[in-house]
C-alpha atoms as a PDB file:
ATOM      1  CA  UNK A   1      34.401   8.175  -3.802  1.00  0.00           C
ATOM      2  CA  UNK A   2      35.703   4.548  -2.737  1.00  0.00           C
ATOM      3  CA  UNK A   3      32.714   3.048  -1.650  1.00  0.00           C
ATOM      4  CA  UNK A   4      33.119   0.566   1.527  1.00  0.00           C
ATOM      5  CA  UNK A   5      30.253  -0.006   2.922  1.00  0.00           C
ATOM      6  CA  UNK A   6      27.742  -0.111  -0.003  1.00  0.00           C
ATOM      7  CA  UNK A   7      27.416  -2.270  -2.864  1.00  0.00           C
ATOM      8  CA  UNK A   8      26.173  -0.684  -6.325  1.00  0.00           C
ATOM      9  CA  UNK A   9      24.595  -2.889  -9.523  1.00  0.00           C
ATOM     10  CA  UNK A  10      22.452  -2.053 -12.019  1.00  0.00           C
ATOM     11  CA  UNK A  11      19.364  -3.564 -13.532  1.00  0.00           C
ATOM     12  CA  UNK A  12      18.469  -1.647 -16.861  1.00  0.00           C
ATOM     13  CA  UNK A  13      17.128   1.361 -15.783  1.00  0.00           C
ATOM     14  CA  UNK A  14      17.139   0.533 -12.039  1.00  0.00           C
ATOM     15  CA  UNK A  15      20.178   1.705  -9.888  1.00  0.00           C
ATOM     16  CA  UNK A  16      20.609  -0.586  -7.088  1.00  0.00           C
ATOM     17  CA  UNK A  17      22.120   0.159  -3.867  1.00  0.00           C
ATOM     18  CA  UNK A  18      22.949  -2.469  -0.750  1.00  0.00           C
ATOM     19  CA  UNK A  19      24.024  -1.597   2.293  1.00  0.00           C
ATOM     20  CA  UNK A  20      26.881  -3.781   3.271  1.00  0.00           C
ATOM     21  CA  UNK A  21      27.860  -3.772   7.213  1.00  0.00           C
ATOM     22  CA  UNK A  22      26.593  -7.333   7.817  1.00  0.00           C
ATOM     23  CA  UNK A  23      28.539  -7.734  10.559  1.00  0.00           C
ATOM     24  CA  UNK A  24      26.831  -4.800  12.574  1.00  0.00           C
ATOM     25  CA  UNK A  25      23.608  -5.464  11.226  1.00  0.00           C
ATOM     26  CA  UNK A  26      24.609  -2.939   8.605  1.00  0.00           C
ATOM     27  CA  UNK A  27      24.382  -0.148  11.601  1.00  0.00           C
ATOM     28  CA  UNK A  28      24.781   3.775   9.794  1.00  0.00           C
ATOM     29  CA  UNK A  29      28.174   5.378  10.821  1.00  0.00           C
ATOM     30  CA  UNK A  30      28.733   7.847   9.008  1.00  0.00           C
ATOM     31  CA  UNK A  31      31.304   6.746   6.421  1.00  0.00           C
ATOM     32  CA  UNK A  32      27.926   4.516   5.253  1.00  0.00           C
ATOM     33  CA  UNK A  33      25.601   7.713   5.091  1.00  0.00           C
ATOM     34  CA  UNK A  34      28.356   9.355   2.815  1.00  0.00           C
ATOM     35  CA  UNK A  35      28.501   6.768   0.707  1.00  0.00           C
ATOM     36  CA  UNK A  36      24.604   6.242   0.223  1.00  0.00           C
ATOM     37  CA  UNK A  37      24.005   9.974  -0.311  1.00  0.00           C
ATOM     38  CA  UNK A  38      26.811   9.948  -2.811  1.00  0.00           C
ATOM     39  CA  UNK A  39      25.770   6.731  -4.654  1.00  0.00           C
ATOM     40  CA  UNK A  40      22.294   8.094  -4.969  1.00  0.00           C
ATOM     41  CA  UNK A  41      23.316  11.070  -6.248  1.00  0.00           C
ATOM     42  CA  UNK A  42      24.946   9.760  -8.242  1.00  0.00           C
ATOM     43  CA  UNK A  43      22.506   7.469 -10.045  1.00  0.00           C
ATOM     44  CA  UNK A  44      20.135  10.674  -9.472  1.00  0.00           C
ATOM     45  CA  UNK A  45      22.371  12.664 -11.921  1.00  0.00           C
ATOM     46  CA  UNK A  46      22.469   9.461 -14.728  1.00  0.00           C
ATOM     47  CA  UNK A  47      20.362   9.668 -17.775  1.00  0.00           C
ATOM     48  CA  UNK A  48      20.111   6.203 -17.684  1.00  0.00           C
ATOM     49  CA  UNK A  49      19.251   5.567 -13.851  1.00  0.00           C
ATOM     50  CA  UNK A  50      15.495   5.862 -13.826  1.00  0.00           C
ATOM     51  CA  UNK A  51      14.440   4.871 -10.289  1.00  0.00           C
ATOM     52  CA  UNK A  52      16.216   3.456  -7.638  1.00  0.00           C
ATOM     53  CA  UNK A  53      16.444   0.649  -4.706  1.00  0.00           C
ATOM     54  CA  UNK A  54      18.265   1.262  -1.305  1.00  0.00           C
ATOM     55  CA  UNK A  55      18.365  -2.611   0.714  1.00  0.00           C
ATOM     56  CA  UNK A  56      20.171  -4.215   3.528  1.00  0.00           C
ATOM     57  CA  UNK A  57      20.053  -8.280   3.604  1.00  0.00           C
ATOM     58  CA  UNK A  58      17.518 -10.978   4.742  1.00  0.00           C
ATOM     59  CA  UNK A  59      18.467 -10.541   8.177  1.00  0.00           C
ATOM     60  CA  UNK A  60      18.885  -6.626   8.272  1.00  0.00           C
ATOM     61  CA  UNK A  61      18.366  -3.491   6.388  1.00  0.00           C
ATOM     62  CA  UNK A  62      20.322  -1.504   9.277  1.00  0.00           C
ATOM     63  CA  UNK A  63      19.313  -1.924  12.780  1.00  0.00           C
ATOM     64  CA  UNK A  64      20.263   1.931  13.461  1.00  0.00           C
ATOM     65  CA  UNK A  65      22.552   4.451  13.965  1.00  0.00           C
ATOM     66  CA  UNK A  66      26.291   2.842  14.804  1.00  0.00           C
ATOM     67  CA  UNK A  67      25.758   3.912  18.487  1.00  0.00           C
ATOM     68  CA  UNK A  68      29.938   3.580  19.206  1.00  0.00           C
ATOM     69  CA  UNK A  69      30.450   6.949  17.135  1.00  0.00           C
ATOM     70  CA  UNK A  70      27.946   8.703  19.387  1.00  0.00           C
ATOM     71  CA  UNK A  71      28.664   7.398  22.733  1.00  0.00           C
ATOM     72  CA  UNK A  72      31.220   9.619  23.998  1.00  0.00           C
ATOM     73  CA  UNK A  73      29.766  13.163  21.913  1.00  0.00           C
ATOM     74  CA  UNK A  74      28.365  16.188  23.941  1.00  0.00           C
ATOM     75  CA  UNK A  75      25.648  18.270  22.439  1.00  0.00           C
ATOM     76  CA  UNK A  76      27.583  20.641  20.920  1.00  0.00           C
ATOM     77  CA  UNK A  77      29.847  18.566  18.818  1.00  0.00           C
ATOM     78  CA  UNK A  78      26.473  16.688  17.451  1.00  0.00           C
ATOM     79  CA  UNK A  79      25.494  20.022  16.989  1.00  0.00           C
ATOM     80  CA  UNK A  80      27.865  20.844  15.032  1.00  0.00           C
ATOM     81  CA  UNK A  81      28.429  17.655  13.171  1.00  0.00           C
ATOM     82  CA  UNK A  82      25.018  18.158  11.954  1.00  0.00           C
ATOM     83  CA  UNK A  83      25.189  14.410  10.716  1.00  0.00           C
ATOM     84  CA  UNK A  84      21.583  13.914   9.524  1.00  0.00           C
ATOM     85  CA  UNK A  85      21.947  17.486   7.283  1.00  0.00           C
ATOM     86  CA  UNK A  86      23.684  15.284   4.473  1.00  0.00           C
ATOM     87  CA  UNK A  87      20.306  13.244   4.696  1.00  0.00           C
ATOM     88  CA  UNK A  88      18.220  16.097   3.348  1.00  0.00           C
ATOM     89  CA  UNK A  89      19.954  15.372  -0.385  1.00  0.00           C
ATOM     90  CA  UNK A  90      18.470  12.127  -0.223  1.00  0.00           C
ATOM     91  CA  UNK A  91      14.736  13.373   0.551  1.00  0.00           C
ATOM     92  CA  UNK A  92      15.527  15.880  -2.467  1.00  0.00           C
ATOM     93  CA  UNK A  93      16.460  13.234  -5.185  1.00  0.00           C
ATOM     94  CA  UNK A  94      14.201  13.815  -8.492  1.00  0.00           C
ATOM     95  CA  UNK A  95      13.765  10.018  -8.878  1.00  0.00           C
ATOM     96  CA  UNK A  96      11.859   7.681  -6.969  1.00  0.00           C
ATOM     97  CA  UNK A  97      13.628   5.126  -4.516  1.00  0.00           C
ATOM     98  CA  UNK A  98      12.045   2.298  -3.262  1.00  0.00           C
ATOM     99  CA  UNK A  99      12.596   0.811   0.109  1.00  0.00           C
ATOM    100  CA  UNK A 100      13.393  -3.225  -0.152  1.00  0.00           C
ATOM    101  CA  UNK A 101      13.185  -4.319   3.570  1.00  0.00           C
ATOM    102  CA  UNK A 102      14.002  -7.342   5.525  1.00  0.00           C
ATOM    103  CA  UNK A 103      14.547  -7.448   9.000  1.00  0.00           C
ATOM    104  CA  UNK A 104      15.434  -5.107  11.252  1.00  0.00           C
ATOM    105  CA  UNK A 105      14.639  -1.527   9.849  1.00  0.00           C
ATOM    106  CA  UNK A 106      15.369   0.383  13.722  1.00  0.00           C
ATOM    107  CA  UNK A 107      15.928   3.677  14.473  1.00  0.00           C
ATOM    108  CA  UNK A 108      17.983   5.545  11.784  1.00  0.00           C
ATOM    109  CA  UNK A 109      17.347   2.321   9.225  1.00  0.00           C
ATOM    110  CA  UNK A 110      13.567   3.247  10.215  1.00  0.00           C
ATOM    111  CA  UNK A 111      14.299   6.803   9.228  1.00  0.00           C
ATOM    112  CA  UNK A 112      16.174   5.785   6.143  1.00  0.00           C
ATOM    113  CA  UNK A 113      13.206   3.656   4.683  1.00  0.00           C
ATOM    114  CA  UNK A 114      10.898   6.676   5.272  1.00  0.00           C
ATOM    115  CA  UNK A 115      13.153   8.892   3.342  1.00  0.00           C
ATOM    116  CA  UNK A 116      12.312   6.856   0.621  1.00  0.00           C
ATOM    117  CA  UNK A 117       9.304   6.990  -1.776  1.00  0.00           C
ATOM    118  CA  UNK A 118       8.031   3.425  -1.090  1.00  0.00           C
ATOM    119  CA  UNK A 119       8.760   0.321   0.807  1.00  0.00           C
ATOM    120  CA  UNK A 120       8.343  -2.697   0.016  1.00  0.00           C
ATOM    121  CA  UNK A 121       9.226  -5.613   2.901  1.00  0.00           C
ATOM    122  CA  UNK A 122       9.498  -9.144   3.737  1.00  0.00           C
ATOM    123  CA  UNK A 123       7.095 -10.965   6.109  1.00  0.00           C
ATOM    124  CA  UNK A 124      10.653 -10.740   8.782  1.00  0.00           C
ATOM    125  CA  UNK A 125      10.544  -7.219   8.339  1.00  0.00           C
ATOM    126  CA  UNK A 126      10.564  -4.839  12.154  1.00  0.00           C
ATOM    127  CA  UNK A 127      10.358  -1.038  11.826  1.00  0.00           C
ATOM    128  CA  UNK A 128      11.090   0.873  14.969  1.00  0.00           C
ATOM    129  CA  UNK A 129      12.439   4.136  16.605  1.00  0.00           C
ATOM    130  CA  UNK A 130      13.891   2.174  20.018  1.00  0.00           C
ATOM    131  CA  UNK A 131      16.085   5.512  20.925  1.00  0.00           C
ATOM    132  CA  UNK A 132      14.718   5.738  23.522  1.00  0.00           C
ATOM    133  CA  UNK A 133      15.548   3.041  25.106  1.00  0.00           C
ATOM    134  CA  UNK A 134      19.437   4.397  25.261  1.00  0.00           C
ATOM    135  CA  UNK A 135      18.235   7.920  27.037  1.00  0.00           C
ATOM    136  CA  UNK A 136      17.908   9.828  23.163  1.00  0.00           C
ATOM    137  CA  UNK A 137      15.190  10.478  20.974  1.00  0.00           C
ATOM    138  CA  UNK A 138      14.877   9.987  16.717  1.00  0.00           C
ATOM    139  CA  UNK A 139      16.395  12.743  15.045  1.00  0.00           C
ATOM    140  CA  UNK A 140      16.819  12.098  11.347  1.00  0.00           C
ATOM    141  CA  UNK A 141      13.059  12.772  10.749  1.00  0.00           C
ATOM    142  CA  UNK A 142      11.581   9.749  12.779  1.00  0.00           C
ATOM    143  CA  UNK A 143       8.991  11.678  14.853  1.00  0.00           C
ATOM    144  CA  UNK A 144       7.895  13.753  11.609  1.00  0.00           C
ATOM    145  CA  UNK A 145       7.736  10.644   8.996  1.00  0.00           C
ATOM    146  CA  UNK A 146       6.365   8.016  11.191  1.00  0.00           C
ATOM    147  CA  UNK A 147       3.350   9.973  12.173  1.00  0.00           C
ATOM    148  CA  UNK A 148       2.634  11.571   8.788  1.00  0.00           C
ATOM    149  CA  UNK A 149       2.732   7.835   8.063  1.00  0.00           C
ATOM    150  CA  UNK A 150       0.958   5.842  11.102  1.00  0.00           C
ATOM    151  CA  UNK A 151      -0.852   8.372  12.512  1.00  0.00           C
ATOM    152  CA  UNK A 152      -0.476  10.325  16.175  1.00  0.00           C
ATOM    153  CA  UNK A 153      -1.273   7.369  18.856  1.00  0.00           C
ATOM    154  CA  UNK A 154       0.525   4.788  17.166  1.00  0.00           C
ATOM    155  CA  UNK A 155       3.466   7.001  16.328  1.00  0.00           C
ATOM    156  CA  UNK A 156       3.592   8.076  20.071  1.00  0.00           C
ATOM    157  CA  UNK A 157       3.336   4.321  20.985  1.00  0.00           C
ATOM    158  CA  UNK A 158       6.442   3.291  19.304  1.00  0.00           C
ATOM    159  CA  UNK A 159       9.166   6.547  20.037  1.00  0.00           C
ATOM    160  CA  UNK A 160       8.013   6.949  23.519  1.00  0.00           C
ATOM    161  CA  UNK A 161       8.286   2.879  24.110  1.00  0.00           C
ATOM    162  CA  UNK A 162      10.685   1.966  21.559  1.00  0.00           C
ATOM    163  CA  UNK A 163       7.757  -1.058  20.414  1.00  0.00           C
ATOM    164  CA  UNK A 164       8.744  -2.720  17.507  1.00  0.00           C
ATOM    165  CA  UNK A 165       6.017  -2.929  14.164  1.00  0.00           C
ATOM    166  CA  UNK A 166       6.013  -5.759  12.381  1.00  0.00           C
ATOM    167  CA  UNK A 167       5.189  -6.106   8.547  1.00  0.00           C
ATOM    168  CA  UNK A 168       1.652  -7.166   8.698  1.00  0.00           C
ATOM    169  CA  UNK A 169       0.956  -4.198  11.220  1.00  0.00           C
ATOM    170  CA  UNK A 170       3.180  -1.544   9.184  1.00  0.00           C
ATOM    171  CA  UNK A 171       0.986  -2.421   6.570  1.00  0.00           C
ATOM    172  CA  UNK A 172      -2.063  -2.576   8.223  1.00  0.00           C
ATOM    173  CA  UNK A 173      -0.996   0.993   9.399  1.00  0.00           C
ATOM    174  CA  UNK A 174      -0.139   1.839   5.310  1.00  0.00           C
ATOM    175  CA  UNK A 175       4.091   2.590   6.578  1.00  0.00           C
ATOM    176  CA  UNK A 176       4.795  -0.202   4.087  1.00  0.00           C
ATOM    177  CA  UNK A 177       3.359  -1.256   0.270  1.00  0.00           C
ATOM    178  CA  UNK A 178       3.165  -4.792   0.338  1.00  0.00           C
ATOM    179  CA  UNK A 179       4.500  -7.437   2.116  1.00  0.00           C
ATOM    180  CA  UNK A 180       5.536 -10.579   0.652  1.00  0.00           C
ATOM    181  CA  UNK A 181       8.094 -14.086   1.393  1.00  0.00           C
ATOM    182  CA  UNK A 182      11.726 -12.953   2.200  1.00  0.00           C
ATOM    183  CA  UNK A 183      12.513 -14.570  -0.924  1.00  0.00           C
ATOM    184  CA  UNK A 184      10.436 -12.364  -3.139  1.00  0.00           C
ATOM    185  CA  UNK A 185      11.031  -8.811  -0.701  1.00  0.00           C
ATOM    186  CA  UNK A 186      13.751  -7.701  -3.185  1.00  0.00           C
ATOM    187  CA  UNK A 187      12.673  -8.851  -6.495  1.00  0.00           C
ATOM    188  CA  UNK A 188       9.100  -6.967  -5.633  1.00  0.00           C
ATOM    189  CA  UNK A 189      10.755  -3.713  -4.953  1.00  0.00           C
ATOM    190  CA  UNK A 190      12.841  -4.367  -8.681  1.00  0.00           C
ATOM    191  CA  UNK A 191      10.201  -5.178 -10.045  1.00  0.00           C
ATOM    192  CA  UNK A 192       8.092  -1.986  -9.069  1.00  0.00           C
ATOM    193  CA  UNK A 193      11.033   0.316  -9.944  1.00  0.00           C
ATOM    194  CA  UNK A 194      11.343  -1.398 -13.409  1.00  0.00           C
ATOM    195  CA  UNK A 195       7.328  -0.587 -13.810  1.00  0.00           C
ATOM    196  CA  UNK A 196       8.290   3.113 -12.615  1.00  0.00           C
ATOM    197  CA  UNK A 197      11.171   3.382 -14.751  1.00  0.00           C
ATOM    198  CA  UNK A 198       9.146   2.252 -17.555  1.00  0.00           C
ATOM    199  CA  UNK A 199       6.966   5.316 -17.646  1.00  0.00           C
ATOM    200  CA  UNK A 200       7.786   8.979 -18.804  1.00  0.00           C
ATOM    201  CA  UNK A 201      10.933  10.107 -16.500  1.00  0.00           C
ATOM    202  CA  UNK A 202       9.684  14.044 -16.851  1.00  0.00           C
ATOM    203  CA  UNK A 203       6.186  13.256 -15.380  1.00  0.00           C
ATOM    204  CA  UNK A 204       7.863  10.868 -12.778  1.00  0.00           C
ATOM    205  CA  UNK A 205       9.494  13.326 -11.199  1.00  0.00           C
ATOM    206  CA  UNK A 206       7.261  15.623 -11.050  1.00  0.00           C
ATOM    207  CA  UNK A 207       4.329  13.379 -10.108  1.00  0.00           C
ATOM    208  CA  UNK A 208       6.705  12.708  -7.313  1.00  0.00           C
ATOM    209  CA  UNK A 209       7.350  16.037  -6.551  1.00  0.00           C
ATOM    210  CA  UNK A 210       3.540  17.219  -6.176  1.00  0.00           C
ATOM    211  CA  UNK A 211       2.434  13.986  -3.857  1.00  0.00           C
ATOM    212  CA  UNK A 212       5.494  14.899  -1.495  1.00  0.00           C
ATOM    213  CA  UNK A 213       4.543  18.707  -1.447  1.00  0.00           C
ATOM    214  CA  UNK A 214       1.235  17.034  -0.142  1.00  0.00           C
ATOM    215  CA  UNK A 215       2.983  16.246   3.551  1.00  0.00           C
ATOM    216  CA  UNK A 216       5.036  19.757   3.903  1.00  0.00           C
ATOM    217  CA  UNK A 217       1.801  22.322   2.405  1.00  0.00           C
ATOM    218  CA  UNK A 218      -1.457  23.369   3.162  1.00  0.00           C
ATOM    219  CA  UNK A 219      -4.053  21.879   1.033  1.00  0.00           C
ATOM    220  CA  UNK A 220      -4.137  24.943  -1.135  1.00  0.00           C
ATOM    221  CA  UNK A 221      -0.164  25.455  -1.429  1.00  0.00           C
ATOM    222  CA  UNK A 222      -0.184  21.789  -2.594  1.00  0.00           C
ATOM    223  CA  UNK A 223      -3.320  21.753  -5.161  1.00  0.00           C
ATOM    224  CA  UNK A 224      -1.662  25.180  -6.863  1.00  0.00           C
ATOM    225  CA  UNK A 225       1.909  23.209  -7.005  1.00  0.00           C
ATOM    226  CA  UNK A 226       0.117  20.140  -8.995  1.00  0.00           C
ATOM    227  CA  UNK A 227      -1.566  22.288 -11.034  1.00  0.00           C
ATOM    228  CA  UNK A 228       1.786  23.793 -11.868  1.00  0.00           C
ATOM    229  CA  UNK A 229       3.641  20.945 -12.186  1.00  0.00           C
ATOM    230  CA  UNK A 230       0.434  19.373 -14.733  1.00  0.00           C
ATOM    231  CA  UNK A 231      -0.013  22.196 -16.767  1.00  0.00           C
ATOM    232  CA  UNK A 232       4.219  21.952 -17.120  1.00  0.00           C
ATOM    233  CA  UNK A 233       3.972  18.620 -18.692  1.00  0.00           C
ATOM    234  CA  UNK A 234       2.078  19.639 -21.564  1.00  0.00           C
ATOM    235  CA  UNK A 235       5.439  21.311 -22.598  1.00  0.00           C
ATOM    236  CA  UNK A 236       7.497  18.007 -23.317  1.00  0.00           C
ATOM    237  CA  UNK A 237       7.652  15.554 -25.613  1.00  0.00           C
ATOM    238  CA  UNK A 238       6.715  13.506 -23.873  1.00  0.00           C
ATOM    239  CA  UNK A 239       2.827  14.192 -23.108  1.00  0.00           C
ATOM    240  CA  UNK A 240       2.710  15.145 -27.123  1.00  0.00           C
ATOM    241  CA  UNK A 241       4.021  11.249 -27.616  1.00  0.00           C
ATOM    242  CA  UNK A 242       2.027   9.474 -24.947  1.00  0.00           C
ATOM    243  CA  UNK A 243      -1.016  10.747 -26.059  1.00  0.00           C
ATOM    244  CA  UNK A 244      -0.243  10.463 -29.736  1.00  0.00           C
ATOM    245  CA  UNK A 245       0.217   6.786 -28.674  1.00  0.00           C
ATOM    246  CA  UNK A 246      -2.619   6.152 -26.641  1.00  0.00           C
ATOM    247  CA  UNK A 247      -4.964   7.595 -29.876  1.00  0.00           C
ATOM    248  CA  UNK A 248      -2.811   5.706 -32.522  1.00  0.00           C
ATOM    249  CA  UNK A 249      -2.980   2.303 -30.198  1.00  0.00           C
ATOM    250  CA  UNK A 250       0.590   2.113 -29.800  1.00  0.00           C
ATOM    251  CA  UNK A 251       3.426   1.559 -26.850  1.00  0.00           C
ATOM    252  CA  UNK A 252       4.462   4.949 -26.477  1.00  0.00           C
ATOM    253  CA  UNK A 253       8.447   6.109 -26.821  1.00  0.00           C
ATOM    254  CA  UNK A 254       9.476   8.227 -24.048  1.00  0.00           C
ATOM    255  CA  UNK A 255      12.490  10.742 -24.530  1.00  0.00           C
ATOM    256  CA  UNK A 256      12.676  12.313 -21.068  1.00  0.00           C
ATOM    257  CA  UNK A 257      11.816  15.317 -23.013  1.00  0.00           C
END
């Protein structure tokens, strides 16, 4: 795919991915989403991609959904352009992304962050789901994520208000990691993904795999799928080297194995 509106580097083991609409506050039409679903699968299906980073600018990560290609369409043909389905391959990636925020995070840029594992943002940083101030309502996950994130009331507060959160409160509220100088936001969220990339990719994923199965199964369902997923491990390489390390007083090797 020619890729547009996204810009794509690489830092070791780290795929990076910016969005790159500036002029529209880096608003998601949906040429972007194609592009970010197929960039991430992308560095989903590389050996070499370990984690990955999904950010905007200083000023924005995207301030929402680009509102022009949604203006004129009846409920059928958003229906049937299903437009957030495509969205569901992100949520499914094996490797962790992390979140690098600054700015305006509104509406389906909120939704986007939350799709992610972790997010990291600057001290600018807004997060909101303000559709309904334009007569609509989230609908790429943003009434599910936010309160499995923030809780009922506050969740409530913000769709049925459109309120704004700012970084110190969406971390107060534990939507966010850390919070940090806009000069720093990005380098943090590198720097974390580096640190994840660092460990063994096999238990990564499905370390990641058994926390997420935490917000989608009953307590049981979710302590029998870690248990699965644990008792898997001992299988690879990898567990075999790590402890072999950890008794020999070494830096372990890890195969992805």
């Amino acid at each position: 795919m020619e890729y547009r509106h996204i810009l794509l580097a690489r830092d070791g083991a780290v795929g990076l991915l910016q969005l790159n609409r500036p002029e529209v506050l880096n608003a998601l039409n949906l040429r972007l989403m194609d592009e970010v679903v197929h960039a991430l699968q992308a560095y989903d299906d590389d050996d070499a991609i370990r984690a990955m980073v999904v950010h905007g600018n200083d000023k924005a990560f995207a301030a929402g959904a680009d509102i022009t290609e949604m203006a004129d369409a009846g409920a059928m043909e958003m229906l049937t352009r299903d437009q957030f389905a495509k969205w569901d391959r992100i949520r499914k990636a094996k490797k962790p992304i992390i979140a690098a925020v600054s700015g305006f995070a509104l509406g389906g840029g909120c939704e986007l962050t939350m799709i992610c594992d972790i997010i990291i943002a600057s001290e600018t940083a807004q997060f909101g789901q303000p559709e309904i101030n334009i007569g609509v309502m989230p609908g790429a996950g943003g009434t599910q994520r936010l309160t499995r994130a923030v809780g009922k009331a506050k969740a409530m507060e913000m769709v049925l208000t459109g309120r704004f959160m700012p970084a110190r409160e969406a971390l107060e509220y534990g939507l966010v990691l850390k919070v940090v100088p806009v000069e720093l936001y990005l380098k943090e969220a590198i720097a974390l993904a580096r640190e994840i990339a660092a460990r063994p990719p096999l238990a990564v994923r499905l370390a990641k795999e058994a926390v997420n199965k935490s917000f989608d199964a009953t307590l049981d369902h979710g302590l029998e799928f870690e248990r699965k997923n644990f008792y898997l491990l001992f299988a690879t390489e990898d567990s075999e080297e790590g402890m072999k390390a950890f008794v020999e007083k070494r830096k372990p090797e890890w195969k992805g194995k």
